[in-house]
PDB file of N, CA and C in Angstrom:
ATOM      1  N   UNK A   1      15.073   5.653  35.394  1.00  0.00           N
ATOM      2  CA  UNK A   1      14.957   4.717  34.291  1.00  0.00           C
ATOM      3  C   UNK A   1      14.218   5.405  33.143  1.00  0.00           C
ATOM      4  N   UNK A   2      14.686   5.102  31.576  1.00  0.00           N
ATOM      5  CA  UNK A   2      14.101   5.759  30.957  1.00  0.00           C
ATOM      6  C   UNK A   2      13.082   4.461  30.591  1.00  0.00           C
ATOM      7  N   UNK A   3      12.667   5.292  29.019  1.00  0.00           N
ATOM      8  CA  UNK A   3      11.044   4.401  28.905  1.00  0.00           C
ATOM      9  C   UNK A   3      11.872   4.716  26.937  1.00  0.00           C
ATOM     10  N   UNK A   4      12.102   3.162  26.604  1.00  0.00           N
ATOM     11  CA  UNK A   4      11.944   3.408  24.840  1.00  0.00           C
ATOM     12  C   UNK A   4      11.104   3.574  24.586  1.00  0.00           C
ATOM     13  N   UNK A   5      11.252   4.911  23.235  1.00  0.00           N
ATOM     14  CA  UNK A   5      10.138   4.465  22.142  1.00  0.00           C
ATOM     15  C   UNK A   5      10.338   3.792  21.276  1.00  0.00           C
ATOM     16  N   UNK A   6       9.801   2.564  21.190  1.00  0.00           N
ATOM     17  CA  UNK A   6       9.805   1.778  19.551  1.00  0.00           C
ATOM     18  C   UNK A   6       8.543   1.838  18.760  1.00  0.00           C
ATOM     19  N   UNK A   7       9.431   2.254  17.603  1.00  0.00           N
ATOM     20  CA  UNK A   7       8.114   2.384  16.550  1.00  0.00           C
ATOM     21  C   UNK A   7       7.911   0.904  15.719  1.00  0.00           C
ATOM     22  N   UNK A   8       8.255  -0.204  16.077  1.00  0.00           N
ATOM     23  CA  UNK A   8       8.668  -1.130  15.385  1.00  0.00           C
ATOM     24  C   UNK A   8       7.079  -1.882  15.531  1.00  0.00           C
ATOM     25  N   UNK A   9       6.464  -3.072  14.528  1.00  0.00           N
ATOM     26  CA  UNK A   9       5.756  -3.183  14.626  1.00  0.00           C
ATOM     27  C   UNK A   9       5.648  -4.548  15.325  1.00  0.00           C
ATOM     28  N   UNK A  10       4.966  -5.006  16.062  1.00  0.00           N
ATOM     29  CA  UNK A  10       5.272  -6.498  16.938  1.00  0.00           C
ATOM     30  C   UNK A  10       4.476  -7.773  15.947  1.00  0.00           C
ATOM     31  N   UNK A  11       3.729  -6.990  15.030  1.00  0.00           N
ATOM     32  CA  UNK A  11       2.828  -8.326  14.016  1.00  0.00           C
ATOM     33  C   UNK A  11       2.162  -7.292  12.857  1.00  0.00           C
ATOM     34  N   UNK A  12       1.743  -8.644  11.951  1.00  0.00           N
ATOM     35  CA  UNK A  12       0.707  -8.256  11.210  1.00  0.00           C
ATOM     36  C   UNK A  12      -0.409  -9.264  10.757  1.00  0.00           C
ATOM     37  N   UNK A  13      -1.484  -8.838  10.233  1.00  0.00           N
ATOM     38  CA  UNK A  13      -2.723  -9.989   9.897  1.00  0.00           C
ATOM     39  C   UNK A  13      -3.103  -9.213   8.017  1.00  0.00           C
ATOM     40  N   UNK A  14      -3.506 -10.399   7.850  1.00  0.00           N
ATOM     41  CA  UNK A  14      -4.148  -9.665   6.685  1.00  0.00           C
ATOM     42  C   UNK A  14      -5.394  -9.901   6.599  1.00  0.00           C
ATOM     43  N   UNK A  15      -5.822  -8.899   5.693  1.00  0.00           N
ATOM     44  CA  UNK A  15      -6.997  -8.004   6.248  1.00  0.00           C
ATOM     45  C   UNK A  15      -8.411  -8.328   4.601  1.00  0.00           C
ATOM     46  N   UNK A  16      -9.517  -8.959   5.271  1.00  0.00           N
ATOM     47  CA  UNK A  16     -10.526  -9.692   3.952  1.00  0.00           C
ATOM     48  C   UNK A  16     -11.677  -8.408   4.396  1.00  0.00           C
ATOM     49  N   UNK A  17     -11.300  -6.986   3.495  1.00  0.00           N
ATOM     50  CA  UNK A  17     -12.276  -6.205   3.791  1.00  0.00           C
ATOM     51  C   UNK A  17     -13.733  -6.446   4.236  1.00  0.00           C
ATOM     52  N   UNK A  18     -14.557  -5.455   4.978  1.00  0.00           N
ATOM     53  CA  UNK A  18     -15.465  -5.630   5.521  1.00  0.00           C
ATOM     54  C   UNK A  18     -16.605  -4.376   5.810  1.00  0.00           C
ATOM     55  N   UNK A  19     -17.190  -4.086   5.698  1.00  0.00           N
ATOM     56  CA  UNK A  19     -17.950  -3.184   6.554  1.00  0.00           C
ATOM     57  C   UNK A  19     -18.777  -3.197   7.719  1.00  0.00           C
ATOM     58  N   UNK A  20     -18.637  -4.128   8.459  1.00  0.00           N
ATOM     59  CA  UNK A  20     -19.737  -4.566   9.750  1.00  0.00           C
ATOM     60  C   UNK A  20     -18.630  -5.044  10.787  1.00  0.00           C
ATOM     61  N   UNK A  21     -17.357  -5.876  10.262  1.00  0.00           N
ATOM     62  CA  UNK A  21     -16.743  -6.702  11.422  1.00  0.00           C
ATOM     63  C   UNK A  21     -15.337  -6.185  11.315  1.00  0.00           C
ATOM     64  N   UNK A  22     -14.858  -5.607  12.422  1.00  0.00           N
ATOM     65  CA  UNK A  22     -13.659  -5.192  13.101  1.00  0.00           C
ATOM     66  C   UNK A  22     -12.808  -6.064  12.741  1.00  0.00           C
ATOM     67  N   UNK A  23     -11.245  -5.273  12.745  1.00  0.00           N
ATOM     68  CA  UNK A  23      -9.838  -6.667  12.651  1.00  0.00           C
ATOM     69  C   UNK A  23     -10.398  -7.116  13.856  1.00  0.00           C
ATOM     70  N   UNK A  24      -9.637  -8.293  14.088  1.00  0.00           N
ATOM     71  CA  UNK A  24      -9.413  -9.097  15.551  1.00  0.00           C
ATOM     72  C   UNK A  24      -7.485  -9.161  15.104  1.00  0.00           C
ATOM     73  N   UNK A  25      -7.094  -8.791  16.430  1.00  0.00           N
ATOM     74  CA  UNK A  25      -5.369  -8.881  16.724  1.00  0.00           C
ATOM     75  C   UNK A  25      -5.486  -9.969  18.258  1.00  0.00           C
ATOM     76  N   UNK A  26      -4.392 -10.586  17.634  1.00  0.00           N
ATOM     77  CA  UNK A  26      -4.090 -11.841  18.087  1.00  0.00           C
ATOM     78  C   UNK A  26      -3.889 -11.150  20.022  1.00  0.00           C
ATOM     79  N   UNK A  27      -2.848  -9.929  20.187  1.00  0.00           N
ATOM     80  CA  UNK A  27      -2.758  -9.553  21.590  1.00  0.00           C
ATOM     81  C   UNK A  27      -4.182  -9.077  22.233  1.00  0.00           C
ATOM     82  N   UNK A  28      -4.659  -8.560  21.249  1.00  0.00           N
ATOM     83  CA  UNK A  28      -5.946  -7.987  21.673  1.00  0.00           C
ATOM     84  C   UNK A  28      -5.845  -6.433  21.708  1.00  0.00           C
ATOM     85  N   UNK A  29      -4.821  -5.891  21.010  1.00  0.00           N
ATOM     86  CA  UNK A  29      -5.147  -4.350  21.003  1.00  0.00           C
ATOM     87  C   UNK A  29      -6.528  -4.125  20.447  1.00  0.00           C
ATOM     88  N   UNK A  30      -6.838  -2.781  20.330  1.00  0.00           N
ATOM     89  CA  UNK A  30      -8.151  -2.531  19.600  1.00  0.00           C
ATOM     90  C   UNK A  30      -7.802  -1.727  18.521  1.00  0.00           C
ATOM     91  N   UNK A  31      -6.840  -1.493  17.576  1.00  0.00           N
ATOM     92  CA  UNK A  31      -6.493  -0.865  16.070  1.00  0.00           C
ATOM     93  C   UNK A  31      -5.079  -1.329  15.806  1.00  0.00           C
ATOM     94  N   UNK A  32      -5.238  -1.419  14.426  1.00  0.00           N
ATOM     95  CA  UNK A  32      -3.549  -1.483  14.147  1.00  0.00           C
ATOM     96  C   UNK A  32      -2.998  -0.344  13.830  1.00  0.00           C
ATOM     97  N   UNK A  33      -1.857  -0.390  13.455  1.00  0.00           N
ATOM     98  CA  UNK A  33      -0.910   1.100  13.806  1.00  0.00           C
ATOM     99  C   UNK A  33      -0.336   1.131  12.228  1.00  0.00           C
ATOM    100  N   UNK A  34      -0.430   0.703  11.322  1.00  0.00           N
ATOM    101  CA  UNK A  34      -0.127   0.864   9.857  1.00  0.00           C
ATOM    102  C   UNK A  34      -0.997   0.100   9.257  1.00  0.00           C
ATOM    103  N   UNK A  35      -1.042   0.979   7.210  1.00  0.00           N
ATOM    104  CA  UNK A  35      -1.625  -0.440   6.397  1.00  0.00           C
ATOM    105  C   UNK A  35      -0.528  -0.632   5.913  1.00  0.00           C
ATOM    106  N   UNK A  36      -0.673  -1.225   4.977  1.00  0.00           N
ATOM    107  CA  UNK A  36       0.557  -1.950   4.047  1.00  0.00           C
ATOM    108  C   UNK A  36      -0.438  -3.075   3.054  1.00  0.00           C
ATOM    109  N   UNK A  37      -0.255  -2.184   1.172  1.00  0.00           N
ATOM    110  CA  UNK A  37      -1.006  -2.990   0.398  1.00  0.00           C
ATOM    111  C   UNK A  37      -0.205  -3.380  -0.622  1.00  0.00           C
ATOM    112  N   UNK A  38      -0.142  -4.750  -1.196  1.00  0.00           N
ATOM    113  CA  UNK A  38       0.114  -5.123  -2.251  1.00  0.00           C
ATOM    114  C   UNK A  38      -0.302  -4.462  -3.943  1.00  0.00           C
ATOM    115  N   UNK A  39      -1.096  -4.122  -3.831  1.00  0.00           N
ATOM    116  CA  UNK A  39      -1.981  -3.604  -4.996  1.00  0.00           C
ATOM    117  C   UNK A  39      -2.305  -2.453  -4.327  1.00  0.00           C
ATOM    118  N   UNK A  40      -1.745  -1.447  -5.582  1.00  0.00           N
ATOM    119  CA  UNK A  40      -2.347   0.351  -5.057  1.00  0.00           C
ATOM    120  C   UNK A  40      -4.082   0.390  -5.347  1.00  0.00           C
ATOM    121  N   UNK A  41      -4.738   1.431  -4.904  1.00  0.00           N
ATOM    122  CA  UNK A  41      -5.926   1.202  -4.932  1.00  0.00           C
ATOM    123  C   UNK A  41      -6.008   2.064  -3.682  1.00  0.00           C
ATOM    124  N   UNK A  42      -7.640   2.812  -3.765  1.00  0.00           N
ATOM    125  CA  UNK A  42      -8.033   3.289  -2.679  1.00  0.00           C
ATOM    126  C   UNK A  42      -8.342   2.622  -1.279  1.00  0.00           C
ATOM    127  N   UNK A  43      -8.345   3.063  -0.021  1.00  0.00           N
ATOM    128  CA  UNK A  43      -8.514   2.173   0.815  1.00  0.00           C
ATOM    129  C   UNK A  43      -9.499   2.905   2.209  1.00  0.00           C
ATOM    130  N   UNK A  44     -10.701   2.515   2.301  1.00  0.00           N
ATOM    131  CA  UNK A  44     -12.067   3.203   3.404  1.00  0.00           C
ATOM    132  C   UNK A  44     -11.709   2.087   4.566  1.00  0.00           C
ATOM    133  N   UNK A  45     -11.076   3.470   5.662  1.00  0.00           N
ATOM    134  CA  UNK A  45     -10.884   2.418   6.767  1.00  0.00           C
ATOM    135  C   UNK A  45     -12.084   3.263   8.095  1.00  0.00           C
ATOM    136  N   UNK A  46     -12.003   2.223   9.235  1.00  0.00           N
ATOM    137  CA  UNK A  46     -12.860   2.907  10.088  1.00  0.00           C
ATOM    138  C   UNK A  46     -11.504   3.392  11.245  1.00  0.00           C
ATOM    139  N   UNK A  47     -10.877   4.391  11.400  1.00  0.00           N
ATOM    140  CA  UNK A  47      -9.842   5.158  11.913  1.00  0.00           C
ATOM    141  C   UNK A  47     -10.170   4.431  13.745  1.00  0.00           C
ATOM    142  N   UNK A  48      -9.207   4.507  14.453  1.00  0.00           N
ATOM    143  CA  UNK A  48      -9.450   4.092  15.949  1.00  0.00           C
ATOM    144  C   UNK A  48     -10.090   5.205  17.018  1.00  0.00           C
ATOM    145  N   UNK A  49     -10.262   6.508  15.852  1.00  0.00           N
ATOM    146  CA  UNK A  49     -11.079   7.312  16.661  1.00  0.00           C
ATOM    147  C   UNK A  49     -12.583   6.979  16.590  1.00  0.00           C
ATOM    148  N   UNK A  50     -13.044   5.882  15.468  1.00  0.00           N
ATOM    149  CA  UNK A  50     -14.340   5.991  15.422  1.00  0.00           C
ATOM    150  C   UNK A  50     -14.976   6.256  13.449  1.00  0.00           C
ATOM    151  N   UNK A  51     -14.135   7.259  13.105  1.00  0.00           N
ATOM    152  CA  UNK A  51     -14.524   8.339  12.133  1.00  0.00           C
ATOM    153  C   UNK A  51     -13.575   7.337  10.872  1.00  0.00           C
ATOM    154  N   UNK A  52     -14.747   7.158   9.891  1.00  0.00           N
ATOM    155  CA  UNK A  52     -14.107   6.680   8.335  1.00  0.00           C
ATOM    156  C   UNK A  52     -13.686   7.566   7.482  1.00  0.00           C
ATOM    157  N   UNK A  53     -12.575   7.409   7.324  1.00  0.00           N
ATOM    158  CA  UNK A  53     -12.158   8.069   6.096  1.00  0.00           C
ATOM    159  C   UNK A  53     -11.463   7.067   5.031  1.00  0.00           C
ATOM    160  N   UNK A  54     -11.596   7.587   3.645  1.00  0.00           N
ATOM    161  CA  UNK A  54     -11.050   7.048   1.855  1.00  0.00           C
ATOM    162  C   UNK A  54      -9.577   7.999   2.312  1.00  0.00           C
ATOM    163  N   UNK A  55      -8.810   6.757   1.798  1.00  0.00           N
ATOM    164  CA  UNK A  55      -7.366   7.365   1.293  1.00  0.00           C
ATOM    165  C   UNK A  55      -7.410   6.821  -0.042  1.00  0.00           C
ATOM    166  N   UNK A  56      -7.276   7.631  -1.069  1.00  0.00           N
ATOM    167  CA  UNK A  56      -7.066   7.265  -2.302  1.00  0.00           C
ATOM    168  C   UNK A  56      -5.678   7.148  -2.861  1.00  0.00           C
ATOM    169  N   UNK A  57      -5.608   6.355  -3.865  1.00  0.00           N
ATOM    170  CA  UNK A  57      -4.303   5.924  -4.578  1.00  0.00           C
ATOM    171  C   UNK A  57      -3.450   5.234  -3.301  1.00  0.00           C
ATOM    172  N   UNK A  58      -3.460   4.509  -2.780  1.00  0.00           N
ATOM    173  CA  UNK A  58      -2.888   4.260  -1.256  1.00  0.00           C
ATOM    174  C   UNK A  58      -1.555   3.314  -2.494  1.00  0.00           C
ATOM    175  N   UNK A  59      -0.344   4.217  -2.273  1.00  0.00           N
ATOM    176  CA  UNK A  59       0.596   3.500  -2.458  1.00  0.00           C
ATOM    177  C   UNK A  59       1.188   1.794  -1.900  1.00  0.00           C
ATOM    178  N   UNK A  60       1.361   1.449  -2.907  1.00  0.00           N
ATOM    179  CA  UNK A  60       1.437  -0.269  -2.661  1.00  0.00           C
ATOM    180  C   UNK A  60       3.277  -0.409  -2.455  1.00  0.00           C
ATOM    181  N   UNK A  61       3.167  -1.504  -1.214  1.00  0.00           N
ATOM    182  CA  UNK A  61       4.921  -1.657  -0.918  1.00  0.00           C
ATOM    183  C   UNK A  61       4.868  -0.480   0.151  1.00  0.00           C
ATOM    184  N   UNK A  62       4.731   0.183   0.650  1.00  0.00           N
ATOM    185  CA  UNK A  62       4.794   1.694   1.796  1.00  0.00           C
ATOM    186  C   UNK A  62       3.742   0.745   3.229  1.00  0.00           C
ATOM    187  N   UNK A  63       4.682   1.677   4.419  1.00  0.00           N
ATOM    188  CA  UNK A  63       3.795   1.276   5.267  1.00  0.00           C
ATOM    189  C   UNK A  63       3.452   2.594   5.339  1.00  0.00           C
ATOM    190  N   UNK A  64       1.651   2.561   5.585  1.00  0.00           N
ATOM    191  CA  UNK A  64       1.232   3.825   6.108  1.00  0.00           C
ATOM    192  C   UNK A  64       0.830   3.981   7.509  1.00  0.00           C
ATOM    193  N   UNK A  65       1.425   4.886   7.783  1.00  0.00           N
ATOM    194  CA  UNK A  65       0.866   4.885   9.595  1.00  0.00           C
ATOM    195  C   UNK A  65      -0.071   5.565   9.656  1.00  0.00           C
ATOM    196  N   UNK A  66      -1.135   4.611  10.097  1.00  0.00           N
ATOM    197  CA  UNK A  66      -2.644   5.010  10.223  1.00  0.00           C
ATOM    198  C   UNK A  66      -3.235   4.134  11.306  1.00  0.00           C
ATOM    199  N   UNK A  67      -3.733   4.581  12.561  1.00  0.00           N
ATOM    200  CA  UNK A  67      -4.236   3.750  13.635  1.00  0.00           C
ATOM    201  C   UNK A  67      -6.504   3.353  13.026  1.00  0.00           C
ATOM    202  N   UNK A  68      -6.064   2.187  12.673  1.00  0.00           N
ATOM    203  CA  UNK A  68      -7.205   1.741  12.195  1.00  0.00           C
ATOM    204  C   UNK A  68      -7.729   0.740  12.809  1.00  0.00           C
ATOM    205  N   UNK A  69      -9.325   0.355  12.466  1.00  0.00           N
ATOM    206  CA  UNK A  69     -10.287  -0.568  13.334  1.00  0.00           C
ATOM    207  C   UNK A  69     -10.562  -1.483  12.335  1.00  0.00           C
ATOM    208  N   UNK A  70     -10.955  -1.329  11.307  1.00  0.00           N
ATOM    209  CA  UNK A  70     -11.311  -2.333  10.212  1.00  0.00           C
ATOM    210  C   UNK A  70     -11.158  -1.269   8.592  1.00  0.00           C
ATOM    211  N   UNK A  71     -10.787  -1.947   7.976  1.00  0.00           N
ATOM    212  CA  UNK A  71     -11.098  -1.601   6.551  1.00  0.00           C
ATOM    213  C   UNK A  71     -12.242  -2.354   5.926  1.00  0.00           C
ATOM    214  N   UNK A  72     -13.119  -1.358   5.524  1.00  0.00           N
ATOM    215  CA  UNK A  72     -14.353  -1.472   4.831  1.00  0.00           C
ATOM    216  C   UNK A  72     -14.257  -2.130   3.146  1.00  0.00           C
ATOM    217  N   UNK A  73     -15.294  -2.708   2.832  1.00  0.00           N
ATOM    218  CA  UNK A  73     -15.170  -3.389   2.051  1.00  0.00           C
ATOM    219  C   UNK A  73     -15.577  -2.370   0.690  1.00  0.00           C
ATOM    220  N   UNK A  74     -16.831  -1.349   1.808  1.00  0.00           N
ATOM    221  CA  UNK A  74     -17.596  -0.119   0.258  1.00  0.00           C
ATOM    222  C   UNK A  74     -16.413   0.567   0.097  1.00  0.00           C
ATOM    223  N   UNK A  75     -15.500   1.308  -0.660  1.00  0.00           N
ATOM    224  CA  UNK A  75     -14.712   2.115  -0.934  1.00  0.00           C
ATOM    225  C   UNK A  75     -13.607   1.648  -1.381  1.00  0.00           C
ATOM    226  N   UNK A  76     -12.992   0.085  -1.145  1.00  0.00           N
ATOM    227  CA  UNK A  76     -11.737  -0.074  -0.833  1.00  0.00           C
ATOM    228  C   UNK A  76     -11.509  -0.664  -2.544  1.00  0.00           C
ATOM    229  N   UNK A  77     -10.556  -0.343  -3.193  1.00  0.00           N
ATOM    230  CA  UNK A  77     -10.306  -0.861  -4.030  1.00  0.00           C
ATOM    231  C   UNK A  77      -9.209  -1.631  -4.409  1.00  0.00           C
ATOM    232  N   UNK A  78      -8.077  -0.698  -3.484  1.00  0.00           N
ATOM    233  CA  UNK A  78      -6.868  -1.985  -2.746  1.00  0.00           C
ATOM    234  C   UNK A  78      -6.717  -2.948  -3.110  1.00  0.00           C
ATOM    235  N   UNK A  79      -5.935  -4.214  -2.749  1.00  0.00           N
ATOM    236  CA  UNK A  79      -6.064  -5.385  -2.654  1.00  0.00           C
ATOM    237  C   UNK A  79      -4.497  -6.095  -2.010  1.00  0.00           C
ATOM    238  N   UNK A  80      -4.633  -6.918  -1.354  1.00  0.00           N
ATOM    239  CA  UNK A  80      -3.427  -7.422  -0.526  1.00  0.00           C
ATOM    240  C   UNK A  80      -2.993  -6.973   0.468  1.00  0.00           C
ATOM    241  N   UNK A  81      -4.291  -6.184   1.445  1.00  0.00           N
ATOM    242  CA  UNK A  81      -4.363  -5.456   2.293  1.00  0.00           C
ATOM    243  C   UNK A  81      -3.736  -6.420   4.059  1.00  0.00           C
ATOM    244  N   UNK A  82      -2.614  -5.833   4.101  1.00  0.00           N
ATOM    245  CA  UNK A  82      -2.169  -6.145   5.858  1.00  0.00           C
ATOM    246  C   UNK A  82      -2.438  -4.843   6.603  1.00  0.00           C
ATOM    247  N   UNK A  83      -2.539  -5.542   8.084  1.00  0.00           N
ATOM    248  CA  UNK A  83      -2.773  -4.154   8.805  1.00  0.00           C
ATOM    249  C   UNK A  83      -1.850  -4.437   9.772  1.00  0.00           C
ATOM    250  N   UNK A  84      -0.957  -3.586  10.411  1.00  0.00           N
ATOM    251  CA  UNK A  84       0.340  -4.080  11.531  1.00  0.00           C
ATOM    252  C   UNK A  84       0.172  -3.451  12.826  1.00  0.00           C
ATOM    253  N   UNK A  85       0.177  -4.151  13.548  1.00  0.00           N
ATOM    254  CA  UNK A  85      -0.013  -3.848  14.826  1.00  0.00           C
ATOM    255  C   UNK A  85       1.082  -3.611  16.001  1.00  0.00           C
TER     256      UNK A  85
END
């Protein structure tokens, strides 16, 4: 038997930046697997390894595949921020 890969995303939440409090996902993973912003703008996420990094100019309308824990509220300039899981 084989095993698919789907890259497809099963949800999304949107996301009221933060610096102290983690997404919460409805299954209970622990990161989501893309952003996706309405408004371009930089965006300080806390990565699912642990480690924050600024993506700047974060193209708006694009999903970016980035396994993230929360997006921070210091850095982010974004706005209409989903995160997909």
């Amino acid at each position: 038997m084989s095993t698919r890969v789907d890259e497809s995303y099963q949800g999304g939440v949107a996301v009221t930046p933060s610096d102290t409090v983690n997404i919460t996902f409805p299954t209970g993973t622990p990161y989501g697997r893309a952003i996706y912003v309405d408004v371009s703008g930089n965006v300080s996420a806390l990565m699912a390894d642990g480690t924050t990094l600024t993506f700047a100019s974060v193209a708006a309308g694009v999903f970016h595949k980035v396994g993230v824990k929360r997006i921070n509220s210091t850095g982010t300039t974004a706005t209409g921020i989903k995160v997909m899981y």
